[in-house]
Protein backbone atom coordinates (compact mmCIF):
# COMPACT_ATOMS: atom_id res chain seq x y z
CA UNK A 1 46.39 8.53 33.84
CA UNK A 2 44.70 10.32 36.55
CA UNK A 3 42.07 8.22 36.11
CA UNK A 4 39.58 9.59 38.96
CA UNK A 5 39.40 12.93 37.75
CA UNK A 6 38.68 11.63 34.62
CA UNK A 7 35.87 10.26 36.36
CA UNK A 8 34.86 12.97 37.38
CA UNK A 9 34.46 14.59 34.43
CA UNK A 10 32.66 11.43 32.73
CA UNK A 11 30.30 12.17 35.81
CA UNK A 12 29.75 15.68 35.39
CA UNK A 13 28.74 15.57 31.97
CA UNK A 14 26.70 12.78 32.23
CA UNK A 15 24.67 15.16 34.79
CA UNK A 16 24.70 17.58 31.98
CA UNK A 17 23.26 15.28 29.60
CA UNK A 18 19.91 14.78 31.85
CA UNK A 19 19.41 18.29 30.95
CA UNK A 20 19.02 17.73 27.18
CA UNK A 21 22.57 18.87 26.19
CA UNK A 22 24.32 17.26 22.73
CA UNK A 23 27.13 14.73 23.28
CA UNK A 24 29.69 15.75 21.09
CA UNK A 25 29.00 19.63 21.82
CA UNK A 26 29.49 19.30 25.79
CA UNK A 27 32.73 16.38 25.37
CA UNK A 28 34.53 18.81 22.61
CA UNK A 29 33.98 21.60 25.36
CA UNK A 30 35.18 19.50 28.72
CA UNK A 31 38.25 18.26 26.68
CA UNK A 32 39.41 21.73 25.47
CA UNK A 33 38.99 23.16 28.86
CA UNK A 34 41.04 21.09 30.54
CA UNK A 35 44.96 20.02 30.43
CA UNK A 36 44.30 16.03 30.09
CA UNK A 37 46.59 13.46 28.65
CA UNK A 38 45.84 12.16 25.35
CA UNK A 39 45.20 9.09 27.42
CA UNK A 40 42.65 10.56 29.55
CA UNK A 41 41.06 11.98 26.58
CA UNK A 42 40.67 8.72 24.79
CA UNK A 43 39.03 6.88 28.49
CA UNK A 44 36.92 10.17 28.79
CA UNK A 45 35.52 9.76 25.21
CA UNK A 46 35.07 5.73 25.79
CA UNK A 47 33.50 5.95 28.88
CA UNK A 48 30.89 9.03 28.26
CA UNK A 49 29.93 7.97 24.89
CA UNK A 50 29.62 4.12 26.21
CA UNK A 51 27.27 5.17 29.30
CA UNK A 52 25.00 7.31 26.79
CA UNK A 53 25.16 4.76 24.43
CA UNK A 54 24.18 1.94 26.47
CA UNK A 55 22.20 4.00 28.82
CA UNK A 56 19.09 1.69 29.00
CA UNK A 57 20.68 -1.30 29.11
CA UNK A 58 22.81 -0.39 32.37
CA UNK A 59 20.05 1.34 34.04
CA UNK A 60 17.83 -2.11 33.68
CA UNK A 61 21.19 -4.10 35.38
CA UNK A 62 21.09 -1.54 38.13
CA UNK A 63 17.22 -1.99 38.62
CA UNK A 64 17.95 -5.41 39.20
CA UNK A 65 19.69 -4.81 41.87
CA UNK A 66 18.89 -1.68 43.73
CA UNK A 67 16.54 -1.61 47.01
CA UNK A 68 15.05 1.55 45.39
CA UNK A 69 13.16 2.46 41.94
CA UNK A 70 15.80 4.23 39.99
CA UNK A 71 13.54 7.44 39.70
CA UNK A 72 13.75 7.94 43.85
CA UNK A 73 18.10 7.46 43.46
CA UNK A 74 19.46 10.90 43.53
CA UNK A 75 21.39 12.04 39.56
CA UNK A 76 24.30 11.78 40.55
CA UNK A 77 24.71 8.33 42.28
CA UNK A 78 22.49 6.65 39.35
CA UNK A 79 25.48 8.23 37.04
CA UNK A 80 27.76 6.88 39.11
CA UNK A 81 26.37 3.77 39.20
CA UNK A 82 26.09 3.86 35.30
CA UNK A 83 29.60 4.68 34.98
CA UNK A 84 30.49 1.65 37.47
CA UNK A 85 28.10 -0.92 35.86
CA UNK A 86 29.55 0.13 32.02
CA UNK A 87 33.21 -0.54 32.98
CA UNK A 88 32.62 -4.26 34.33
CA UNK A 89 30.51 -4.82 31.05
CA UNK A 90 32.50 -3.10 28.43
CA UNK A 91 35.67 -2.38 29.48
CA UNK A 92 37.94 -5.09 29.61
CA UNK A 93 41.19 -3.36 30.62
CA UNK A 94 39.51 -2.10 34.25
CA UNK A 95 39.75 -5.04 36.59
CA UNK A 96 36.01 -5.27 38.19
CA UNK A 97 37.85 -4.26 41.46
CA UNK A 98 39.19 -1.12 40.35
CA UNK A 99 35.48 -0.76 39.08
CA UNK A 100 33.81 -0.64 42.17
CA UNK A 101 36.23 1.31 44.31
CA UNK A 102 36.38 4.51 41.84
CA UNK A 103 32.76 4.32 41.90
CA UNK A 104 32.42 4.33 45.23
CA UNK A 105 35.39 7.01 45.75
CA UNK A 106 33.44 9.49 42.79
CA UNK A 107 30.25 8.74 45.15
CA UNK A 108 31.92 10.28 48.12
CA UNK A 109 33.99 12.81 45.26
CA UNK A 110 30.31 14.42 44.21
CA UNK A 111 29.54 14.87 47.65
CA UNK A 112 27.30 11.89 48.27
CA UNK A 113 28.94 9.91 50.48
CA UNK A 114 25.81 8.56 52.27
CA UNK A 115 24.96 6.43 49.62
CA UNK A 116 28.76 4.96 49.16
CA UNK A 117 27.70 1.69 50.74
CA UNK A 118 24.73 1.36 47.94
CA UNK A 119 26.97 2.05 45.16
CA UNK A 120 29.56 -0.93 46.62
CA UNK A 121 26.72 -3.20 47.21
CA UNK A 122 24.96 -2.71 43.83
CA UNK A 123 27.96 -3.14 41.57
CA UNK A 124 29.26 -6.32 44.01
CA UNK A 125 25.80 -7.92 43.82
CA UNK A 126 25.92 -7.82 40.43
CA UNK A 127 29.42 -9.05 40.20
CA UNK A 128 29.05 -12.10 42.42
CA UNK A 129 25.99 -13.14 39.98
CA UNK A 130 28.64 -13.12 37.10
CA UNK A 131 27.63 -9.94 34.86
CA UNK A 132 24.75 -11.57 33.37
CA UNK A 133 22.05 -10.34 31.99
CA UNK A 134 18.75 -12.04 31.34
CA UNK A 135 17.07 -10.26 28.43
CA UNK A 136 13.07 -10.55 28.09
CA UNK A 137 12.04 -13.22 25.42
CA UNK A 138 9.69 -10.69 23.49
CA UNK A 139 11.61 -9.00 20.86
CA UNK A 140 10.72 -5.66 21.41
CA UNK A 141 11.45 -5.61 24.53
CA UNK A 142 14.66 -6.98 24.54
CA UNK A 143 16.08 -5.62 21.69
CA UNK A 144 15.63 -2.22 23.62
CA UNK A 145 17.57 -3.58 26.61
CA UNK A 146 20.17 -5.44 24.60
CA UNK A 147 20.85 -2.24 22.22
CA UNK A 148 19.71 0.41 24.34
CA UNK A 149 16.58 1.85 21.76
CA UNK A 150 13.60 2.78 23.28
CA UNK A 151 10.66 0.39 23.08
CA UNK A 152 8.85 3.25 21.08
CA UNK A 153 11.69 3.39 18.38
CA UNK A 154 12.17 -0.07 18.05
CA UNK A 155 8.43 -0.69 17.75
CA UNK A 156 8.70 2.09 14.68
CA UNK A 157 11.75 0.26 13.25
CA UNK A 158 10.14 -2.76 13.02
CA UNK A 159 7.11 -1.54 11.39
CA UNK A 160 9.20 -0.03 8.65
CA UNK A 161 11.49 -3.00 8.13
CA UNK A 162 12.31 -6.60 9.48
CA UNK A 163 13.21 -7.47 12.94
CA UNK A 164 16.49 -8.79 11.37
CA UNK A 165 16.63 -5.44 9.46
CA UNK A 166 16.47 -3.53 12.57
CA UNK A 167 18.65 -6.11 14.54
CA UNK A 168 21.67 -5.23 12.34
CA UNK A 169 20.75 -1.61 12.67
CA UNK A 170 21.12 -1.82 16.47
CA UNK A 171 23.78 -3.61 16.66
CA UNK A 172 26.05 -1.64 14.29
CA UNK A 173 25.11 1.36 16.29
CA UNK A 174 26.56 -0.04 19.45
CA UNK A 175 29.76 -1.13 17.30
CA UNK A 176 32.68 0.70 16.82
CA UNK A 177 32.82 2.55 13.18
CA UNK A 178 34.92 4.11 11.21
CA UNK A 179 35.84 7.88 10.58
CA UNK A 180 35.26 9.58 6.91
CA UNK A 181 37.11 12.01 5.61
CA UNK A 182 36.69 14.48 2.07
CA UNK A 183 40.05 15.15 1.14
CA UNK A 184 40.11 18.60 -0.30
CA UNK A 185 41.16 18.29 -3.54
CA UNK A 186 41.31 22.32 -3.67
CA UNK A 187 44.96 21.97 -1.53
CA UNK A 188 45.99 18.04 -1.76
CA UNK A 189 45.20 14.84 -3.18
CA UNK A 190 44.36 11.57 -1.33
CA UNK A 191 47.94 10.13 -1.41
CA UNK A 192 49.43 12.85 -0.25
CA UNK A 193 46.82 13.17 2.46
CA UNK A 194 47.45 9.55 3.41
CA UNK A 195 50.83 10.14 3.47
CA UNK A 196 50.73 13.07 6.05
CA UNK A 197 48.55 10.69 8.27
CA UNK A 198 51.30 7.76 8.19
CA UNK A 199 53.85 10.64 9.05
CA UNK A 200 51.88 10.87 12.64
CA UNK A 201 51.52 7.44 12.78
CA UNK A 202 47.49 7.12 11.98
CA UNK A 203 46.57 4.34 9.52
CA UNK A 204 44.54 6.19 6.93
CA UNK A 205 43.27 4.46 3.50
CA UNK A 206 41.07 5.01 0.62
CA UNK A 207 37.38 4.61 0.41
CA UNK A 208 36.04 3.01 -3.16
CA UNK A 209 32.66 4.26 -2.91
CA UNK A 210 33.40 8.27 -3.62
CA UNK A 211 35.96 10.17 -5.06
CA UNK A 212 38.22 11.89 -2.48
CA UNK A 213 37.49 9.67 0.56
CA UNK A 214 39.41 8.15 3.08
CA UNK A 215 39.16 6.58 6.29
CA UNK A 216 41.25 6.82 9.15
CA UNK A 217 41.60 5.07 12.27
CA UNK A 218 42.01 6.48 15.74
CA UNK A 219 41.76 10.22 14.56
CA UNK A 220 41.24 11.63 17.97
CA UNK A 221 40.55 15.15 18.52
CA UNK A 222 40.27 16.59 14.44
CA UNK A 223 40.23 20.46 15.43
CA UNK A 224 43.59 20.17 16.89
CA UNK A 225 45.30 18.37 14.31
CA UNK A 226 47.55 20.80 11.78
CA UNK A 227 46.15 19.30 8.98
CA UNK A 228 42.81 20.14 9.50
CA UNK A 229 43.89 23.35 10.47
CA UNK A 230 45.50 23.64 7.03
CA UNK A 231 42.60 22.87 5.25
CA UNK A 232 43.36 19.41 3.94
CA UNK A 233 39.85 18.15 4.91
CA UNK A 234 36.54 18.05 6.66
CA UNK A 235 35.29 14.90 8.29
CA UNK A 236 32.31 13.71 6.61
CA UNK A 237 30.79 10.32 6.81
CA UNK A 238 30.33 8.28 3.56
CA UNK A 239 26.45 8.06 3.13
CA UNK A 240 26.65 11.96 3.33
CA UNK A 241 29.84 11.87 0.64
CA UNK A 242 27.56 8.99 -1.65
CA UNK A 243 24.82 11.81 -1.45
CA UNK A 244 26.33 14.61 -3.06
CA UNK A 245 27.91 12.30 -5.43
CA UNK A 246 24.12 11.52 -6.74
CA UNK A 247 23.45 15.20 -7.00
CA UNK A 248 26.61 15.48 -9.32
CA UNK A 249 27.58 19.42 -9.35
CA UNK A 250 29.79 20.23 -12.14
CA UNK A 251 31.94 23.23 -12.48
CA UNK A 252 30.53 26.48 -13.52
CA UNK A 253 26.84 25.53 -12.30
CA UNK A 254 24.88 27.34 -9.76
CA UNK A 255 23.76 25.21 -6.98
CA UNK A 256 21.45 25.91 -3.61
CA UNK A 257 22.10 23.69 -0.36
CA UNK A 258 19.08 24.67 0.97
CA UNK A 259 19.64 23.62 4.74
CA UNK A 260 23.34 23.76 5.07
CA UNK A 261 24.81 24.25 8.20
CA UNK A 262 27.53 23.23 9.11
CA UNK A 263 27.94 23.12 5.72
CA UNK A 264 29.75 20.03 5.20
CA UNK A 265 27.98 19.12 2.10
CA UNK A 266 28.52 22.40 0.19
CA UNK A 267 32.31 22.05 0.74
CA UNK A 268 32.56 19.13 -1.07
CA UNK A 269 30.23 20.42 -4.00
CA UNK A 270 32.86 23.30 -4.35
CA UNK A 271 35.48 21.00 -4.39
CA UNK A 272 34.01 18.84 -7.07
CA UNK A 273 33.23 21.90 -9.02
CA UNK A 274 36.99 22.79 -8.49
CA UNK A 275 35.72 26.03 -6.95
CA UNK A 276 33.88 27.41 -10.11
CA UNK A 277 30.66 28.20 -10.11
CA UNK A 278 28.21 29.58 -7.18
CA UNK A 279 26.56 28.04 -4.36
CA UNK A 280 24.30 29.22 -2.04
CA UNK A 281 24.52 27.78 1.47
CA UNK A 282 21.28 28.59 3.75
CA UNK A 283 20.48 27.99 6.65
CA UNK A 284 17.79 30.02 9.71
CA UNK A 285 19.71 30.78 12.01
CA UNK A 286 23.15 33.06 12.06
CA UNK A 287 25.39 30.99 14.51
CA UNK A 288 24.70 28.28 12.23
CA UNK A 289 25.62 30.11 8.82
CA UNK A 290 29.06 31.31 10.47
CA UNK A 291 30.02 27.81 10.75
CA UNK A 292 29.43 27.40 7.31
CA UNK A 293 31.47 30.53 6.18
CA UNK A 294 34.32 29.74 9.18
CA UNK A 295 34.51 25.90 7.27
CA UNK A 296 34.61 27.45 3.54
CA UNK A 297 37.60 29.73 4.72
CA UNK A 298 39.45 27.35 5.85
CA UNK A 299 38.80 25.02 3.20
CA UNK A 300 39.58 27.93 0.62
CA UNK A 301 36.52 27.86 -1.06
CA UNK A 302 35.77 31.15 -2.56
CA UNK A 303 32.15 30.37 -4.37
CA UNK A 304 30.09 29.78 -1.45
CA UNK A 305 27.72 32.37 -0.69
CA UNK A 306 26.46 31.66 3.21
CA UNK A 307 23.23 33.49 4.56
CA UNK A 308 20.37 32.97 6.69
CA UNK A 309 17.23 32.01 4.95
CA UNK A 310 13.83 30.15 5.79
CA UNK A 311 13.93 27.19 3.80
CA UNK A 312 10.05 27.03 4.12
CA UNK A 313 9.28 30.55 2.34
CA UNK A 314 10.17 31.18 -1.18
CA UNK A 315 13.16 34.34 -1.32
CA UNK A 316 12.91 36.26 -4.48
CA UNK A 317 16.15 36.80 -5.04
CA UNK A 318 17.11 33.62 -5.42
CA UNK A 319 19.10 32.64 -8.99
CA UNK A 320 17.69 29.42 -11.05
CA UNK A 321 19.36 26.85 -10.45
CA UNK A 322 21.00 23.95 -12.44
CA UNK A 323 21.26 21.99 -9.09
CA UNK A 324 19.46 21.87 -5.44
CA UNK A 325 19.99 19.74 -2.36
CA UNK A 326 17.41 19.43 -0.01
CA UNK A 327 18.53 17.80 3.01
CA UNK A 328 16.32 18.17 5.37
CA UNK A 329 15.74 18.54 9.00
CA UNK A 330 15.19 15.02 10.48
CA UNK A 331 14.54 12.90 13.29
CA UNK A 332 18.31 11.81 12.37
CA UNK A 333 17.72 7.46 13.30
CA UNK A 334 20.14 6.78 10.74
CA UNK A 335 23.07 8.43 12.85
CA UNK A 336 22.31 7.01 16.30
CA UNK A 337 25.80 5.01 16.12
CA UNK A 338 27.31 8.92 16.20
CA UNK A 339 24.39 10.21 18.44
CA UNK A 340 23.32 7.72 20.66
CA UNK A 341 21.19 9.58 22.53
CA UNK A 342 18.80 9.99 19.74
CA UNK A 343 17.90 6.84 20.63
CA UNK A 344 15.87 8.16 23.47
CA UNK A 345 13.98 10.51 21.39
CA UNK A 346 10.35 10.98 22.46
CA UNK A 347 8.96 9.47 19.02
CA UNK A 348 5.82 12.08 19.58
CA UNK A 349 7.96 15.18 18.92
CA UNK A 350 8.80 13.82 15.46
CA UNK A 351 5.74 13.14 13.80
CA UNK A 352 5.05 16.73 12.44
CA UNK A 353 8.69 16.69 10.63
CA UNK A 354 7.16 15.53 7.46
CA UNK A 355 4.83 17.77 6.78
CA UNK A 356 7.84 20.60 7.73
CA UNK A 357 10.09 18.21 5.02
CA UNK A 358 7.37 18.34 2.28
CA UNK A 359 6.77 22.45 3.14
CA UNK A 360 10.74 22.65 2.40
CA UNK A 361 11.00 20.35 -0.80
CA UNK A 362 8.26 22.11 -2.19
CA UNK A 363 9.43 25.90 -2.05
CA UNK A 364 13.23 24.62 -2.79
CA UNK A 365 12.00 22.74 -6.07
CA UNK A 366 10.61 26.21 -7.51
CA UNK A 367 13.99 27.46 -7.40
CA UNK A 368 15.16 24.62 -10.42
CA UNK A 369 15.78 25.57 -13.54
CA UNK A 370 13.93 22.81 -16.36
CA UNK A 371 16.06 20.28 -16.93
CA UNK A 372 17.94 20.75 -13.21
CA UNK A 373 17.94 18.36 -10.61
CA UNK A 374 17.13 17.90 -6.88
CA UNK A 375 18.55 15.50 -4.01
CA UNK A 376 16.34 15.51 -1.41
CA UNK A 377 18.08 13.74 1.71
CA UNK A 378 17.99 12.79 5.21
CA UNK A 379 19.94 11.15 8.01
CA UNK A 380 16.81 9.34 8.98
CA UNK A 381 15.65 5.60 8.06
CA UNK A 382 12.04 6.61 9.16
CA UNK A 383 9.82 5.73 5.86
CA UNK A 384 7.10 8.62 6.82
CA UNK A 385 9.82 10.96 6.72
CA UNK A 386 11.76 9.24 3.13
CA UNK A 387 9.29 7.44 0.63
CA UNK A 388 6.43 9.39 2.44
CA UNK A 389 8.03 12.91 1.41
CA UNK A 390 9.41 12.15 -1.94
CA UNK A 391 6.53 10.01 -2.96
CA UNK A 392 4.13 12.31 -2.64
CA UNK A 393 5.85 15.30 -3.87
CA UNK A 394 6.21 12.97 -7.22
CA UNK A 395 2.06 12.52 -7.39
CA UNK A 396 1.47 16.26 -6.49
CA UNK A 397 4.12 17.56 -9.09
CA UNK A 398 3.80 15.99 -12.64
CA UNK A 399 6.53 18.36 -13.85
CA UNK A 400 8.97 16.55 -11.59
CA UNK A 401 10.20 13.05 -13.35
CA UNK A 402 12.70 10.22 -11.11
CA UNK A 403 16.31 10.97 -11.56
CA UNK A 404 18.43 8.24 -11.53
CA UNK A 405 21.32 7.81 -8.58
CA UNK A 406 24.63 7.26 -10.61
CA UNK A 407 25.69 3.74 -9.46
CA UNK A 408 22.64 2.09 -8.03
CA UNK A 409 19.99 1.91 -11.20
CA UNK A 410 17.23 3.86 -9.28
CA UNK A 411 15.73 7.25 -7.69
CA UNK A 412 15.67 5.84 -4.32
CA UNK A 413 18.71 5.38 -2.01
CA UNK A 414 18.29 3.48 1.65
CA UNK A 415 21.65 3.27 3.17
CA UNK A 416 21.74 1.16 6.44
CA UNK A 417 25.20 0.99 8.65
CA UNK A 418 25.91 -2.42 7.24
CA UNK A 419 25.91 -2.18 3.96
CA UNK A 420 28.90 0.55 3.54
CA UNK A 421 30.09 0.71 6.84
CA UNK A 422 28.89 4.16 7.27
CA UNK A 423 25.53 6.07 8.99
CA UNK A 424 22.11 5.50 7.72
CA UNK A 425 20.36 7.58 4.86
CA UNK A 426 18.41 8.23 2.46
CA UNK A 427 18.34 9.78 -0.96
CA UNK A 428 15.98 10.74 -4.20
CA UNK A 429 17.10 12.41 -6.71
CA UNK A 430 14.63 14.13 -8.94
CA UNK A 431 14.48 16.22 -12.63
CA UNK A 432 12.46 18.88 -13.36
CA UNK A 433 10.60 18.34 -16.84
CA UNK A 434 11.93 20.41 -19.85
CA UNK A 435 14.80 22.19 -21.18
């Protein structure tokens, strides 16, 4: 493993990251652009998602031990430094030796070599005091170090639910988690999926809580693998799979995913309606809705009609229809285990989304026929943006009645990580009154 250059590009696209960039967008591109081992791809992977993912907890171990407030260090040595402090807490398999001389070999790589000696003595001070570190007793406060959550989000958490709630939620997110799959029943059933998977050695089983699910363990990179190629699949987590179970499509009905993209969700109502029927897939902007068409093709789903479409203004020439999901955009705190740097999310810049999520259910429920019924969704556990929606879409709508979620005896869904083993979410389903 050339394990500097791997490094490297750790390094780089942690630099890339301080400029807002998405996680999984700018990894997917560095590992297609380049010629590395499958071995480099799986350290590249652990050690860029691990420094993002624990990004507040190293950069309080380095501020214990640097001469210099960590907003006067130049980007690229506080990376490096990162990526140094993260392998002598996490990662087992790099002795702390080889830690600190990579580190201070990328320092020199990324052409700061003055501050070499700063790197060495940062990551040796903290080695010689054993790789301890002494969280504050107030639990706000610490849980942010100890997870990595900012003291703003935590603060919300626990005003929602119970510190011991919103312990389990941060630890699971720092945990390692399992990969869903929705076998596409369109080409091949779940053994015979399975089966593929054991053929390339990958330990792949079923999932009891929905129809057509599996799990499989060390995937790796999905877009290269032949059987995605061939349409076998699409990854999709369980709490997303549980939610379009509770909406319940059935063959032959028309059904509107009113924010779509990437689409996900739609594919697997066209495979439960064993492609017959309609559904339209919408989404604002075009890049988005070609995703959705590019996924359906390969999928060979023929009955999904992809367009752009405000989701906030009502279109005219939209059918009635027997069935509507409405999952809206969120402030997505029930996926931080996938996207840890939501975690760092100014919690400011989210408090508009629920009027924007009420605007949305309220044009997309004038679209369902009487008698039809609506899931509205999100990947979010934030209350203002679940109950606070739904519940007051129920008081301002009388003709709307609670639907109950096949399985769990209620209207109301809150998935946490722990329960299923999957991301956080939430779900409502809803009936319009009348025949």
């Amino acid at each position: 493993m050339n394990v500097k250059s791997a490094r490297f590009t750790v390094l780089e696209l942690l630099n890339k990251m301080d400029g807002k960039a998405y996680s999984n967008l700018i990894l997917n591109h560095a590992l297609k652009g380049n010629d590395f081992s499958e071995r480099d791809k799986r350290f590249i992977s652990k050690l860029f998602y691990g420094v993002v993912e624990r990004k507040l907890t190293l950069e309080y171990v380095i501020s214990l031990y640097s001469s210099k407030p960590l907003h006067q260090l130049d980007k690229s040595v506080l990376n490096v430094l990162k990526i140094g402090v993260y392998q002598l807490i996490y990662m087992d398999n790099v002795p702390d030796s080889a830690s600190v001389n990579e580190s201070v070999a990328l320092t020199k790589q990324c052409g700061k070599s003055s501050a070499a000696g700063f790197v060495n003595a940062v990551l040796r001070s903290f080695i010689r005091d054993g790789k301890k570190i002494k969280l504050p007793n107030d639990n706000i406060k610490r849980m942010s170090i100890e997870y990595s959550c900012s003291k703003e989000l935590v603060q919300q958490l626990c005003t929602d639910y119970s510190i011991e709630t919103v312990q389990q939620l941060l630890q699971n997110s720092v945990e390692d988690h399992k990969t869903y799959l929705r076998v596409n029943n369109l080409k091949i059933n779940e053994n015979a999926l399975i089966e593929e998977f054991e053929k390339l050695d990958l330990h792949a089983e079923k999932c009891s809580l929905a129809e057509n699910c599996i799990c499989v363990e060390n995937l790796g990179s999905v877009e290269n693998s032949e059987l995605f190629k061939s349409g076998f699949f699409h990854v999709q987590d369980l709490s997303s799979q549980i939610c379009c179970k509770a909406l319940d499509p059935a063959a032959g009905e028309t059904v509107i995913d009113i924010c779509s993209a990437p689409g996900g969700k739609a594919f697997t109502f066209a495979e439960m309606m064993n492609n017959d029927g309609r559904i339209l897939a919408c989404d604002l902007h075009e890049k988005r809705v070609k995703l959705i068409k590019n996924g359906a093709e390969r999928l060979g789903i023929s009955i999904i009609e992809a367009f752009c479409n405000d989701a906030k203004i009502f279109n005219e020439s939209f059918p009635a229809a027997d069935k509507i999901l409405c999952d809206v955009p969120c402030s997505g705190f029930g996926v931080i285990r996938s996207k840890p740097e939501i975690k760092y999310t100014d919690i400011d810049t989210v408090k508009g989304l629920p009027e924007i999520q009420y605007d949305i259910l309220t044009t997309a429920a004038k679209y369902l026929k009487c008698g039809g019924e609506l899931v509205y969704s999100t990947c979010t556990l934030n209350r203002s943006e679940n109950d606070g929606v739904i519940d007051k879409f129920l008081f301002e709508n009388k003709n709307f009645v609670p639907a109950e979620i096949p399985g769990y005896n209620d209207y109301k869904l809150t998935i946490f990580p722990k329960d299923f083993d999957c991301e956080g979410f939430f779900i409502s389903k809803i009936r319009k009154a009348g025949n």
